[in-house]
C-alpha atoms as a PDB file:
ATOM      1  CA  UNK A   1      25.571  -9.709  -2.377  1.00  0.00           C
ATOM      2  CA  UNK A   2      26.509  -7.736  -5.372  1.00  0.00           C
ATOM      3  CA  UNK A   3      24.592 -10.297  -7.762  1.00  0.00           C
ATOM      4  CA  UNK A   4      21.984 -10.302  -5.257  1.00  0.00           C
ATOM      5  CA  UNK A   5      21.316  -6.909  -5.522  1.00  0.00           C
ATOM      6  CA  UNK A   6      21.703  -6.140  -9.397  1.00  0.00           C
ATOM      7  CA  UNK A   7      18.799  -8.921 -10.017  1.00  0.00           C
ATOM      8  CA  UNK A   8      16.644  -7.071  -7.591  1.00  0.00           C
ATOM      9  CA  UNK A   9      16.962  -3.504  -8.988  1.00  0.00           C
ATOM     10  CA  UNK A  10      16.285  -5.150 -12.560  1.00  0.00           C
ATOM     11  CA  UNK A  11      13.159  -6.406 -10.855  1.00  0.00           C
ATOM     12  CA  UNK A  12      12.203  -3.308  -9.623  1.00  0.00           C
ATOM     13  CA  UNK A  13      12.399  -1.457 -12.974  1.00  0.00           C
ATOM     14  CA  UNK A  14      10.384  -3.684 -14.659  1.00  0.00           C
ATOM     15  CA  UNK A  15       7.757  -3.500 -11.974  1.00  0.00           C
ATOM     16  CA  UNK A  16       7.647   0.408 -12.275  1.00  0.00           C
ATOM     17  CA  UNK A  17       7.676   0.219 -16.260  1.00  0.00           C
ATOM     18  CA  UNK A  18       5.037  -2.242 -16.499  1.00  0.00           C
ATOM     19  CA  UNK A  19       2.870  -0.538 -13.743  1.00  0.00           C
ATOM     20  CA  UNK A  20       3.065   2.909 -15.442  1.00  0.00           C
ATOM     21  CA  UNK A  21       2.493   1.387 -18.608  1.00  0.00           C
ATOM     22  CA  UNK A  22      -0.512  -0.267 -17.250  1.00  0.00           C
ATOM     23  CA  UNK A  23      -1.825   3.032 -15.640  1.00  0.00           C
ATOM     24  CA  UNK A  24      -1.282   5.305 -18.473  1.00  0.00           C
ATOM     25  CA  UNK A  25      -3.463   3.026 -20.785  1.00  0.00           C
ATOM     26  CA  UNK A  26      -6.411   2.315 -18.673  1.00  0.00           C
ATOM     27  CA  UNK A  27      -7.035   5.944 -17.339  1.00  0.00           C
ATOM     28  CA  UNK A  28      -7.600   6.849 -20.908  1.00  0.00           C
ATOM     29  CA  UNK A  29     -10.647   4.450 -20.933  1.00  0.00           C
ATOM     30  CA  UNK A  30     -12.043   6.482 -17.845  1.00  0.00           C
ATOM     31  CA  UNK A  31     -12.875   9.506 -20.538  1.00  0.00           C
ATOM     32  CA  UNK A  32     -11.930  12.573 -23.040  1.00  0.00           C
ATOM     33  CA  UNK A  33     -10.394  15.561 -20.875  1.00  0.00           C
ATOM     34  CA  UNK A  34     -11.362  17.605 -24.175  1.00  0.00           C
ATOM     35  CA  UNK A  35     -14.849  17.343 -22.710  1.00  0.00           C
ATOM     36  CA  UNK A  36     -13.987  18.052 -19.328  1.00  0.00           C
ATOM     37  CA  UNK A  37     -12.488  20.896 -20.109  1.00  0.00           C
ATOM     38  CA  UNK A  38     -14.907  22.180 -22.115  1.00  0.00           C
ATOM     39  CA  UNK A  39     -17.971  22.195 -19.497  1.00  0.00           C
ATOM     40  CA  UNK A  40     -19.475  25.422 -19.046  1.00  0.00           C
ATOM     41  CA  UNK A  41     -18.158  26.249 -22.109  1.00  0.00           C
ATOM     42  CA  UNK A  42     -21.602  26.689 -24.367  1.00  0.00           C
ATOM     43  CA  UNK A  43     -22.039  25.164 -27.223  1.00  0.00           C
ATOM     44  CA  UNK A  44     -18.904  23.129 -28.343  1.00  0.00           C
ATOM     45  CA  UNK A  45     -18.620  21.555 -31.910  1.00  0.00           C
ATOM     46  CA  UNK A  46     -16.479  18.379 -32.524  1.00  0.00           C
ATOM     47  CA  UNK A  47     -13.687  20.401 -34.487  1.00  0.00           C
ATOM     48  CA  UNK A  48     -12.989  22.520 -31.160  1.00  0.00           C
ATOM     49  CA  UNK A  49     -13.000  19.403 -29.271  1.00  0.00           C
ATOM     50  CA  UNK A  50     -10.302  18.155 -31.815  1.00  0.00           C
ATOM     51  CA  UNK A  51      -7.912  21.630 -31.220  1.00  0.00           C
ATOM     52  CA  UNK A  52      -8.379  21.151 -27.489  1.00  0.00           C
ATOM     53  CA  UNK A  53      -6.979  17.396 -27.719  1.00  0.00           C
ATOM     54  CA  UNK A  54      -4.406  18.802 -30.811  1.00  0.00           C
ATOM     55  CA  UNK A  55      -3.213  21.081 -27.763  1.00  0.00           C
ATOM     56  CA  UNK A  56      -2.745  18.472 -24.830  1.00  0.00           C
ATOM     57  CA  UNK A  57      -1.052  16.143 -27.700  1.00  0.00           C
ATOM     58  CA  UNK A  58      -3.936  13.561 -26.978  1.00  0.00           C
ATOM     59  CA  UNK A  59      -4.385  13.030 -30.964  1.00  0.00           C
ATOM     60  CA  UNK A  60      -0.662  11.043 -30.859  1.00  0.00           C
ATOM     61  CA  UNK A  61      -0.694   7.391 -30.597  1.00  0.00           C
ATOM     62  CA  UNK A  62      -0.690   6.070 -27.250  1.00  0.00           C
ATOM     63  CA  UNK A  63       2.962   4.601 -27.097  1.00  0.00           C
ATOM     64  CA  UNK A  64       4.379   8.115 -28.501  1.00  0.00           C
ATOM     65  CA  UNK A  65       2.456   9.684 -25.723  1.00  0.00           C
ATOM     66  CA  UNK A  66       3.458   7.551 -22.963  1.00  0.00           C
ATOM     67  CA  UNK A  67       7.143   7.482 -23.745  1.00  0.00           C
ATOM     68  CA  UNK A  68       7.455  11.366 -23.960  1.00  0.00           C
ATOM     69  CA  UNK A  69       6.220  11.199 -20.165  1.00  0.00           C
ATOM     70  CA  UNK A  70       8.655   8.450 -19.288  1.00  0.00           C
ATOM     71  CA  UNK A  71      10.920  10.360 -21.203  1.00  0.00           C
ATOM     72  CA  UNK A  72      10.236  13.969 -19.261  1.00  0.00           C
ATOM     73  CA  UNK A  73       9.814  11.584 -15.651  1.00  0.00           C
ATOM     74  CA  UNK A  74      13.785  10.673 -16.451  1.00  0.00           C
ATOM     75  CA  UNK A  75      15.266  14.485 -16.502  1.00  0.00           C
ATOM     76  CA  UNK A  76      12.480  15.097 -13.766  1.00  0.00           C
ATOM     77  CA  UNK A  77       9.884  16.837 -15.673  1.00  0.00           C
ATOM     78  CA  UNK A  78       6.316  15.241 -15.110  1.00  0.00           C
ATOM     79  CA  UNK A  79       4.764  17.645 -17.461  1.00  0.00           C
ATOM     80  CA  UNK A  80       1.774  19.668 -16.767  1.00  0.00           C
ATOM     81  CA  UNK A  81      -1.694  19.452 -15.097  1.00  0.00           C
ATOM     82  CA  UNK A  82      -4.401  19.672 -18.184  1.00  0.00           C
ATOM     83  CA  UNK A  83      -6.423  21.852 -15.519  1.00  0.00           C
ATOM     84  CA  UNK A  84      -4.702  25.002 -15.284  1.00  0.00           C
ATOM     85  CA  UNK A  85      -1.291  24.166 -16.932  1.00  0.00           C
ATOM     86  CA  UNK A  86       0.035  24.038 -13.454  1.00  0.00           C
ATOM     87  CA  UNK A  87       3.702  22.179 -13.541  1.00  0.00           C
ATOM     88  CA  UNK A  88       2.936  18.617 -12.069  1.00  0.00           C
ATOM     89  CA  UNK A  89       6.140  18.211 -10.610  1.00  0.00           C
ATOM     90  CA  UNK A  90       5.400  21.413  -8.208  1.00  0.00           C
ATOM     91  CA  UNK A  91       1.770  19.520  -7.149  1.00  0.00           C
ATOM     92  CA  UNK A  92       3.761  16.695  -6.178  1.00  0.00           C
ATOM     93  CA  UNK A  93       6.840  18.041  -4.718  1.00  0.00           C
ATOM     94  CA  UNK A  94       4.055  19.691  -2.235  1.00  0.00           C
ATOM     95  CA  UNK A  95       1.691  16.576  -1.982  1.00  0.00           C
ATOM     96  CA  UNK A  96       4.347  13.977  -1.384  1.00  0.00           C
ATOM     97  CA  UNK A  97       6.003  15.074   2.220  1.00  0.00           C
ATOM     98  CA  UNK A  98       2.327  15.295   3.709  1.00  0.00           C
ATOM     99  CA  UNK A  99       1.480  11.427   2.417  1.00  0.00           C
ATOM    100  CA  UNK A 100       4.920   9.863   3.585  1.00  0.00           C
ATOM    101  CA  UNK A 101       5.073  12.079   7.063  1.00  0.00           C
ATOM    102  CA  UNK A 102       1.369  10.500   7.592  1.00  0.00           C
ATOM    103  CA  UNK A 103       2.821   7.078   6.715  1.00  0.00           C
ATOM    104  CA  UNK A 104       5.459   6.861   8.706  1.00  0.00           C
ATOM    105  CA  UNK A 105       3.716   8.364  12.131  1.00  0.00           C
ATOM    106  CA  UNK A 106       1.280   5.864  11.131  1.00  0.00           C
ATOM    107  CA  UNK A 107       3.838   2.935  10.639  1.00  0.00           C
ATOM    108  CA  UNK A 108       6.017   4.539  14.007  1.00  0.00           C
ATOM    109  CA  UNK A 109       3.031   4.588  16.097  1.00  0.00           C
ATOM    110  CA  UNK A 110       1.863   0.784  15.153  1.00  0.00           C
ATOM    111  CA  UNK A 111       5.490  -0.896  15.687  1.00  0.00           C
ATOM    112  CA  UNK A 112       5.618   0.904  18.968  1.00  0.00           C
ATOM    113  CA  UNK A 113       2.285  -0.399  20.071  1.00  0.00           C
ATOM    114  CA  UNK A 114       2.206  -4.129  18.590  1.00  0.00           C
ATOM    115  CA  UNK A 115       5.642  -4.816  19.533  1.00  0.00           C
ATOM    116  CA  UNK A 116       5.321  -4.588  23.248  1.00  0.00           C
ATOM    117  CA  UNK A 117       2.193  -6.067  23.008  1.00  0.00           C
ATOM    118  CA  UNK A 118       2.470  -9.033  21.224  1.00  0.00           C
ATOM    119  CA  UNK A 119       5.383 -10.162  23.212  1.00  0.00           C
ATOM    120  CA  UNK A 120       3.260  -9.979  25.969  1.00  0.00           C
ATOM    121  CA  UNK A 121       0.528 -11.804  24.209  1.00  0.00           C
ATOM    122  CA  UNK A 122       3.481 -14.531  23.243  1.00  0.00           C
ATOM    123  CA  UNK A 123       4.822 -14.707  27.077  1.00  0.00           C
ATOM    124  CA  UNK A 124       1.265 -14.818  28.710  1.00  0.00           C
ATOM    125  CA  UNK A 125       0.092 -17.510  26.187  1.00  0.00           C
ATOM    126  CA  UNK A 126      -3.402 -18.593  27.220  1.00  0.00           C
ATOM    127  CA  UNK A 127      -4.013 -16.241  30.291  1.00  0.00           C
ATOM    128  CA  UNK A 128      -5.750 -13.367  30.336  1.00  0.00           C
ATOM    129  CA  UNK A 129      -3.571 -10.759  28.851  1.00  0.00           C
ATOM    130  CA  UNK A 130      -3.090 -12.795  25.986  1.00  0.00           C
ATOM    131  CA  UNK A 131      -6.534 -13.304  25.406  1.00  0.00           C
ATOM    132  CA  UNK A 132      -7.100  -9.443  26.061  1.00  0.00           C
ATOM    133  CA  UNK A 133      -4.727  -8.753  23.731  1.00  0.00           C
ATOM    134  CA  UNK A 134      -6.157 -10.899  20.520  1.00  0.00           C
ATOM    135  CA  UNK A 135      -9.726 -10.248  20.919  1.00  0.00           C
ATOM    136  CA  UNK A 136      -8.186  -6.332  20.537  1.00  0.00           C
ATOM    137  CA  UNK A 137      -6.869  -7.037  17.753  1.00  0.00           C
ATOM    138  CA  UNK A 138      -9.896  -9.003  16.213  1.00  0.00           C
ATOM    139  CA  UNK A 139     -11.933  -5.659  17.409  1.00  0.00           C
ATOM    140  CA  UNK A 140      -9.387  -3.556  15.456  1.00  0.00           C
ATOM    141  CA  UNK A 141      -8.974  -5.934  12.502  1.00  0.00           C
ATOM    142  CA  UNK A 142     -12.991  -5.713  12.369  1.00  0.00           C
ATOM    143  CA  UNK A 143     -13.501  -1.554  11.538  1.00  0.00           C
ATOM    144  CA  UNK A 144     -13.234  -0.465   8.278  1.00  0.00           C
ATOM    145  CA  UNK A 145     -10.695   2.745   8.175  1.00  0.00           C
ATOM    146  CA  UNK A 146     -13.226   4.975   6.397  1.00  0.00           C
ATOM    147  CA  UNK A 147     -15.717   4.068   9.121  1.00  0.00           C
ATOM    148  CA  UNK A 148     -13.021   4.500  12.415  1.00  0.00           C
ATOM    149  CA  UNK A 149     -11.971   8.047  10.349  1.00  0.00           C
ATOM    150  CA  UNK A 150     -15.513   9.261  10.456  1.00  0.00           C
ATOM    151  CA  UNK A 151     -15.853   8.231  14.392  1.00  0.00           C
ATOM    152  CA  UNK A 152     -12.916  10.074  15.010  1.00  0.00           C
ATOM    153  CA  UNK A 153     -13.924  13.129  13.266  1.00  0.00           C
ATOM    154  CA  UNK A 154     -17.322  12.932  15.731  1.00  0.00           C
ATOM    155  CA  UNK A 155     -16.370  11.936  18.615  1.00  0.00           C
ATOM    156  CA  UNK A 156     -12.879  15.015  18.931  1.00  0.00           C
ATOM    157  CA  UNK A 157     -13.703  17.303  16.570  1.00  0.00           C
ATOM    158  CA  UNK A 158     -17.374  17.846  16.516  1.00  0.00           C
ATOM    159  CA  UNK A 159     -19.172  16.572  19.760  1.00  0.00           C
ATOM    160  CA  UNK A 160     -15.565  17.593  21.633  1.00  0.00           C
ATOM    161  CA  UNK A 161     -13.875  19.779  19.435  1.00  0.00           C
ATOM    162  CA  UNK A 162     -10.407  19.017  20.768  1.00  0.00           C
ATOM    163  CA  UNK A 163      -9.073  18.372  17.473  1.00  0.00           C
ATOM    164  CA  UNK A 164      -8.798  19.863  13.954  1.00  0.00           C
ATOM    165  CA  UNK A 165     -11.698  17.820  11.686  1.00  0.00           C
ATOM    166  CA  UNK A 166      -9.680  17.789   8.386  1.00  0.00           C
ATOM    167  CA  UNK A 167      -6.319  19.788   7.029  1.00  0.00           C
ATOM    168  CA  UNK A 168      -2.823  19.430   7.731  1.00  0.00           C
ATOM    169  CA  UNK A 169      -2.121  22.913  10.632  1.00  0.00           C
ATOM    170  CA  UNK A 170       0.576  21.657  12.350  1.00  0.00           C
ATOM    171  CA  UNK A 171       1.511  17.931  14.515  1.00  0.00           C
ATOM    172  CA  UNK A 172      -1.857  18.089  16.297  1.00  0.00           C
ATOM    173  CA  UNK A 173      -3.416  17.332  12.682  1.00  0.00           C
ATOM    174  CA  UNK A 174      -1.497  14.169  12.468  1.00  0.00           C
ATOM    175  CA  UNK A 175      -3.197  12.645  15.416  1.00  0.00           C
ATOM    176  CA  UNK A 176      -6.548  11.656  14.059  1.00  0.00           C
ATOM    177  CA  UNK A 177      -5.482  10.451  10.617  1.00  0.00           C
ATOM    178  CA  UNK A 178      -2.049   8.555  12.244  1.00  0.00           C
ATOM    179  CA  UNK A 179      -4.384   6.851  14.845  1.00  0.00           C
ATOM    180  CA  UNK A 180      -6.904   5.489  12.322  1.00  0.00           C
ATOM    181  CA  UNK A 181      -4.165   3.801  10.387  1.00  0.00           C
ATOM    182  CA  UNK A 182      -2.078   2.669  13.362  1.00  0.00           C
ATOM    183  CA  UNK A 183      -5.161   1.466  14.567  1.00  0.00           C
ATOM    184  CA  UNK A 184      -5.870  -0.994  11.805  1.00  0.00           C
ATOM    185  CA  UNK A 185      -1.946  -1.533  11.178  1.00  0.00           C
ATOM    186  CA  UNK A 186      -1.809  -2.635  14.765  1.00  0.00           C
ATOM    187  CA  UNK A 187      -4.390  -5.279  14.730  1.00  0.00           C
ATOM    188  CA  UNK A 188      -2.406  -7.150  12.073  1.00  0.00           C
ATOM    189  CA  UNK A 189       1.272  -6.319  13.384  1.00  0.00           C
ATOM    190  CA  UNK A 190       0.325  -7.596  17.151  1.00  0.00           C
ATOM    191  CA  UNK A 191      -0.902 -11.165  16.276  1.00  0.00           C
ATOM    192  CA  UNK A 192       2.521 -10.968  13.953  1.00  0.00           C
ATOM    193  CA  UNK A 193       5.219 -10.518  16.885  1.00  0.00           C
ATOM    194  CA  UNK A 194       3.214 -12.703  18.845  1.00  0.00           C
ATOM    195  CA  UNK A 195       3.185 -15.480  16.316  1.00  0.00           C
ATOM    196  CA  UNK A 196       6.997 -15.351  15.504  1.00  0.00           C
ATOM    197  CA  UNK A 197       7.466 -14.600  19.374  1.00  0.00           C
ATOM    198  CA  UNK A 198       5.524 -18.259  20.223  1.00  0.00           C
ATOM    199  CA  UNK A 199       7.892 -19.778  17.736  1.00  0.00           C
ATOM    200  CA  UNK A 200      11.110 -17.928  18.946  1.00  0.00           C
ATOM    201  CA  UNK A 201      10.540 -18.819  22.713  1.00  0.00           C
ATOM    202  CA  UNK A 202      10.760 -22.500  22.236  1.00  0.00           C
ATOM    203  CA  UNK A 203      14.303 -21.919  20.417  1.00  0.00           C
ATOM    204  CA  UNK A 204      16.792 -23.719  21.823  1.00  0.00           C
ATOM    205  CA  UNK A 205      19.208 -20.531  22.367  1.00  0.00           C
ATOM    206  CA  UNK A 206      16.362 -18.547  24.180  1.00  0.00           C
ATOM    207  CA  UNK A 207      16.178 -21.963  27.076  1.00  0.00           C
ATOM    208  CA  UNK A 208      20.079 -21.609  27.163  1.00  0.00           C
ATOM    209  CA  UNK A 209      19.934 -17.797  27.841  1.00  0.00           C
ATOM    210  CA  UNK A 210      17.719 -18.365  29.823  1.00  0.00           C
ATOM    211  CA  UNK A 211      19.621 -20.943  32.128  1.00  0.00           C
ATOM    212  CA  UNK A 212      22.544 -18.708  32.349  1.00  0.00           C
ATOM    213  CA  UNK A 213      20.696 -16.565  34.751  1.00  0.00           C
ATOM    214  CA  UNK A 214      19.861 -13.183  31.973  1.00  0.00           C
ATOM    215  CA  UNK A 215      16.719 -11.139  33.011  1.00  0.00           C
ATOM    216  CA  UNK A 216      13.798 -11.681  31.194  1.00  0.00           C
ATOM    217  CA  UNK A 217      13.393  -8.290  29.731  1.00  0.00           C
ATOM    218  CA  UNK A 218      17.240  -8.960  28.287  1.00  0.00           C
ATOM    219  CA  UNK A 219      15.877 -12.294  26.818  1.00  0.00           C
ATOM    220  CA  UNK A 220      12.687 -11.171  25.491  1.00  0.00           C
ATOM    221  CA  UNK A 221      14.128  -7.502  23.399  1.00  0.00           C
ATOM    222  CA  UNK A 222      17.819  -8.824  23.212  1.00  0.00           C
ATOM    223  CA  UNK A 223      18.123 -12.338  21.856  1.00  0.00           C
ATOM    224  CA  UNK A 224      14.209 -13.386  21.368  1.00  0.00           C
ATOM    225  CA  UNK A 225      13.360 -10.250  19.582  1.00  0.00           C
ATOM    226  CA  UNK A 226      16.800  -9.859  17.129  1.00  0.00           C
ATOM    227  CA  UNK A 227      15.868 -13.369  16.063  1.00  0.00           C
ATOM    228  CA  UNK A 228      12.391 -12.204  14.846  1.00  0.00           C
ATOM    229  CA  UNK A 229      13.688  -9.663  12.928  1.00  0.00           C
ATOM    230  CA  UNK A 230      13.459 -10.939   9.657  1.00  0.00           C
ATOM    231  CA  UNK A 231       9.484 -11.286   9.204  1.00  0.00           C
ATOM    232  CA  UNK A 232       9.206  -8.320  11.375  1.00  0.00           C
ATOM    233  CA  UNK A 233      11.251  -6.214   9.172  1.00  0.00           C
ATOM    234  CA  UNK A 234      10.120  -7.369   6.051  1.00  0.00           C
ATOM    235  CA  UNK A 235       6.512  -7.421   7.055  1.00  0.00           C
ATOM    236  CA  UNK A 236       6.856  -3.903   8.266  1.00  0.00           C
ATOM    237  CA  UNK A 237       8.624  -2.798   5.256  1.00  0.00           C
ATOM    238  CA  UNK A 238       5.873  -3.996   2.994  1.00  0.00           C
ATOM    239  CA  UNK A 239       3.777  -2.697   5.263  1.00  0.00           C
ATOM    240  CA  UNK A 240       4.796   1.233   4.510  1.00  0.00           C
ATOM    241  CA  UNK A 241       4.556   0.390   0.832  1.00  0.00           C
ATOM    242  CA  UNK A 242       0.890  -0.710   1.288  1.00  0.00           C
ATOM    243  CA  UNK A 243       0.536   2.870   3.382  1.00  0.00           C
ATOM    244  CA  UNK A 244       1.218   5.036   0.293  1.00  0.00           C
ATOM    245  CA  UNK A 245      -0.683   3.186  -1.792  1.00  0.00           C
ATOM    246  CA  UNK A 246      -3.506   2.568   0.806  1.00  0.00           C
ATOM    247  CA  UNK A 247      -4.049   5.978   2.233  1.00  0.00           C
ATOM    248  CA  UNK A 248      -6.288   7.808  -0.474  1.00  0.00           C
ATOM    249  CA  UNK A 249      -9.389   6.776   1.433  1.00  0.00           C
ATOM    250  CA  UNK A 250      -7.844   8.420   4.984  1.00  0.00           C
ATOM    251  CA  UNK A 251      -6.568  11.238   2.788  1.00  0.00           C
ATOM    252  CA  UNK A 252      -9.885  12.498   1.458  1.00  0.00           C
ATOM    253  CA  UNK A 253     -11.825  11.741   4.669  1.00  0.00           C
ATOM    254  CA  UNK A 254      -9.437  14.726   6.776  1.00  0.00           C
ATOM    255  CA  UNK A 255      -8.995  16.609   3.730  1.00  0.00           C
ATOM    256  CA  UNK A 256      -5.290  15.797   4.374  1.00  0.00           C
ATOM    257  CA  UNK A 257      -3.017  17.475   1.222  1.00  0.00           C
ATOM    258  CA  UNK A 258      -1.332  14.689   0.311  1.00  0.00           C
ATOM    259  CA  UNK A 259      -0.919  12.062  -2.664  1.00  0.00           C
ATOM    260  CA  UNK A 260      -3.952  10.273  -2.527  1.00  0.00           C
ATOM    261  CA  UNK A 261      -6.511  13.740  -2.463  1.00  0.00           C
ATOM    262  CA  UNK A 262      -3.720  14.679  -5.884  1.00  0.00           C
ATOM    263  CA  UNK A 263      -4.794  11.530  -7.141  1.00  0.00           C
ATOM    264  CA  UNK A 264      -8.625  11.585  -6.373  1.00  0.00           C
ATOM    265  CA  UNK A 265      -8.911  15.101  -7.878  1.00  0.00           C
ATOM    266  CA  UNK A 266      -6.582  13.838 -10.861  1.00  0.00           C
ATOM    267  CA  UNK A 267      -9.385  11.261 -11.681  1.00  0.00           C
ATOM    268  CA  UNK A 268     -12.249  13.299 -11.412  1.00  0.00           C
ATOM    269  CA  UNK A 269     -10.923  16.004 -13.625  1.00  0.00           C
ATOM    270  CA  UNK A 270      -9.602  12.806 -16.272  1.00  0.00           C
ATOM    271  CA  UNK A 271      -6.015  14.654 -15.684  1.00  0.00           C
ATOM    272  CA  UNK A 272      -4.125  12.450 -16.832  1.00  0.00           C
ATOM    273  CA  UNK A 273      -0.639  13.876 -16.493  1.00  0.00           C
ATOM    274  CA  UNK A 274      -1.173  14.059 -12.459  1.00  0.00           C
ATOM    275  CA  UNK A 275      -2.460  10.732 -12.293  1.00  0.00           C
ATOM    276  CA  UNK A 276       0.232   9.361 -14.061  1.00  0.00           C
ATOM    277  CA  UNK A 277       2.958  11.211 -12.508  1.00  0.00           C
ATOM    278  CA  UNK A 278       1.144  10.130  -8.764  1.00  0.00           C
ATOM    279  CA  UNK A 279       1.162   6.814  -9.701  1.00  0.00           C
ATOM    280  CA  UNK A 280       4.792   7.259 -10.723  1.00  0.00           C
ATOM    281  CA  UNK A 281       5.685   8.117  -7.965  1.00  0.00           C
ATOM    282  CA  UNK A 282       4.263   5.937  -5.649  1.00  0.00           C
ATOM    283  CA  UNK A 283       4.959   2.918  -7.556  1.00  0.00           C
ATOM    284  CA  UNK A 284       8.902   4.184  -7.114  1.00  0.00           C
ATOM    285  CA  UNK A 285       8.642   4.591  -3.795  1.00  0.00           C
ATOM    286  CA  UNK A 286       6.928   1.405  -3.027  1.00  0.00           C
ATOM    287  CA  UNK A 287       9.730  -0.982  -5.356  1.00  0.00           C
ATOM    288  CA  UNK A 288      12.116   0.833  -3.503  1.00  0.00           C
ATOM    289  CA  UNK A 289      11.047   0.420  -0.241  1.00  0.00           C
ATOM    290  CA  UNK A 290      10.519  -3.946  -1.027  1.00  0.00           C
ATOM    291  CA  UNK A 291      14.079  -3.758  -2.803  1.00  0.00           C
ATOM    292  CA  UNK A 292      15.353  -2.159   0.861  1.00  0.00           C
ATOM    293  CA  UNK A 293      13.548  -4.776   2.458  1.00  0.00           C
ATOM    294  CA  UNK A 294      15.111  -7.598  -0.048  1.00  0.00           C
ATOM    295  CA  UNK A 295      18.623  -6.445   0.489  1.00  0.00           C
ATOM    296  CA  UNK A 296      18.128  -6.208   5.050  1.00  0.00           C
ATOM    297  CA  UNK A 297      16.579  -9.673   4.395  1.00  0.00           C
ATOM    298  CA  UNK A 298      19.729 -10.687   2.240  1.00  0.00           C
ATOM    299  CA  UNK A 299      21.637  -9.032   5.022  1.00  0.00           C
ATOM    300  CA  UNK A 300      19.832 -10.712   7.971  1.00  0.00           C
ATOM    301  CA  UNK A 301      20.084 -13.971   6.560  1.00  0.00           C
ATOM    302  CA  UNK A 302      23.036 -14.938   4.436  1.00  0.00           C
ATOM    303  CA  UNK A 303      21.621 -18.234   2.980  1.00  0.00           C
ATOM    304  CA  UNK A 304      18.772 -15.845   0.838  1.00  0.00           C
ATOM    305  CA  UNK A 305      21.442 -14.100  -0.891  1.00  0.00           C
ATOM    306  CA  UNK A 306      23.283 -17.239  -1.875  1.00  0.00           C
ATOM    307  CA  UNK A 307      19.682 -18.438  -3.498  1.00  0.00           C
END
């Protein structure tokens, strides 16, 4: 398990390295911040152009700028924002609880929706509840989560006005935002648990507990639903890393003050210290979330570790 392990974390820093490396080159194609910064500025000559990139160190080569920022991101110090000199670490030490909180109501809400219902789906194969149940999710599956965001925001906020239309005031705030994601997340996860479920029910164990007289609710969340586990868990897993990357859109649409509305302001204002340290960070937290779902997958099955 060791071995098993060591290979994966290996994996995951290359991932991060090459991902960063990839991200810090192509957002300087996107533009000078020299220029940015010097809107509204009056008339601005080439030579003060020059002093403003001489002062954010953007006249370096490109490999001696990236590796002082993977240098600073190793003793924790992201640098700072080229709008404002604001320390970047500070904008995402306050951006990053709101994005995963969001993520994992999101996630919480979806596994306890699609779970229950796709084992119905898989027990009432072919009746009406089942057929209910998938033409749901086809009706989920089909709304694009900028589009269900918007609805949201018209149908409670503005024609209702039972919920906050954008900001982050408390758990009421969460419901809008967590419920367009879960939404869409539960589409996907219910035709999931009720494909493994299908294949799990004609197990031979599940006829055997079965014969020896064990409810069906102990059969279905005891022994069918353990033995799912493994492309539940890992699908679920990867899952949440696809949230934090995903969520910019959902982000700017409620104004929510997280990650993704860091990282949409970071582009428009060509910061690229922000951008890079967002990136960064999400591209941590997503390796480490698939190397936690490699090693419960090692753990759940013993004959992947041994691969």
């Amino acid at each position: 398990m060791a071995k098993f392990i060591f290979y994966r974390i290996l994996q995951a820093i290359f991932v991060v390295f090459a991902v960063t490396l990839t991200v810090s080159f192509a957002i300087r194609l996107t533009g000078d911040p020299a220029i940015m910064l010097s809107q509204g500025a009056g008339s601005i000559t080439e030579a003060d152009l020059e002093r403003i990139r001489e002062a954010l160190g953007l006249n370096r080569p490109f490999l001696v700028q990236y590796w002082d920022f993977v240098s600073g991101v190793f003793v924790g110090d992201f640098g700072r924002s080229f709008m404002g000199g604001t320390s970047v670490g500070a904008l995402i030490a306050r951006a990053l609880p709101a994005t995963l909180m969001l993520a994992l109501v999101s996630l919480f809400l979806s596994i306890v929706i699609s779970i229950p219902l796709g084992i119905t789906a898989a027990v009432s194969r072919g009746k009406w509840a089942d057929q209910a149940i998938r033409i749901l999710s086809l009706v989920g599956l089909s709304f694009p989560n900028f589009w269900l965001a918007i609805m949201l925001v018209l149908v409670f906020s503005i024609t209702f006005r039972l919920l906050p239309p954008s900001g982050m005031e408390g758990p009421i705030s969460f419901i809008m935002p967590a419920a367009t994601m879960a939404i869409i997340l539960t589409a996907t996860n219910v035709r999931l648990v009720r494909t493994t479920m299908l294949e799990t029910l004609r197990s031979q164990y599940v006829m055997v507990a079965r014969a020896k007289g064990l409810s069906e609710t102990k059969v279905l969340y005891k022994h069918a639903l353990r033995n799912c586990a493994i492309p539940l868990v890992t699908y679920f897993g990867l899952q949440f890393g696809g949230l934090l990357g995903g969520i910019v859109v959902i982000e700017r649409v409620f104004n929510w003050p997280g990650l993704g509305t860091l990282a949409f302001e970071a582009v428009a204002a060509r910061d690229y210290p922000v951008l890079q340290a967002v990136i960064t960070v999400l591209s941590l937290l997503i390796v480490s979330i698939n190397l936690l779902v490699d090693i419960a997958y090692g753990l759940l099955d013993p004959r992947i570790r041994t691969e």
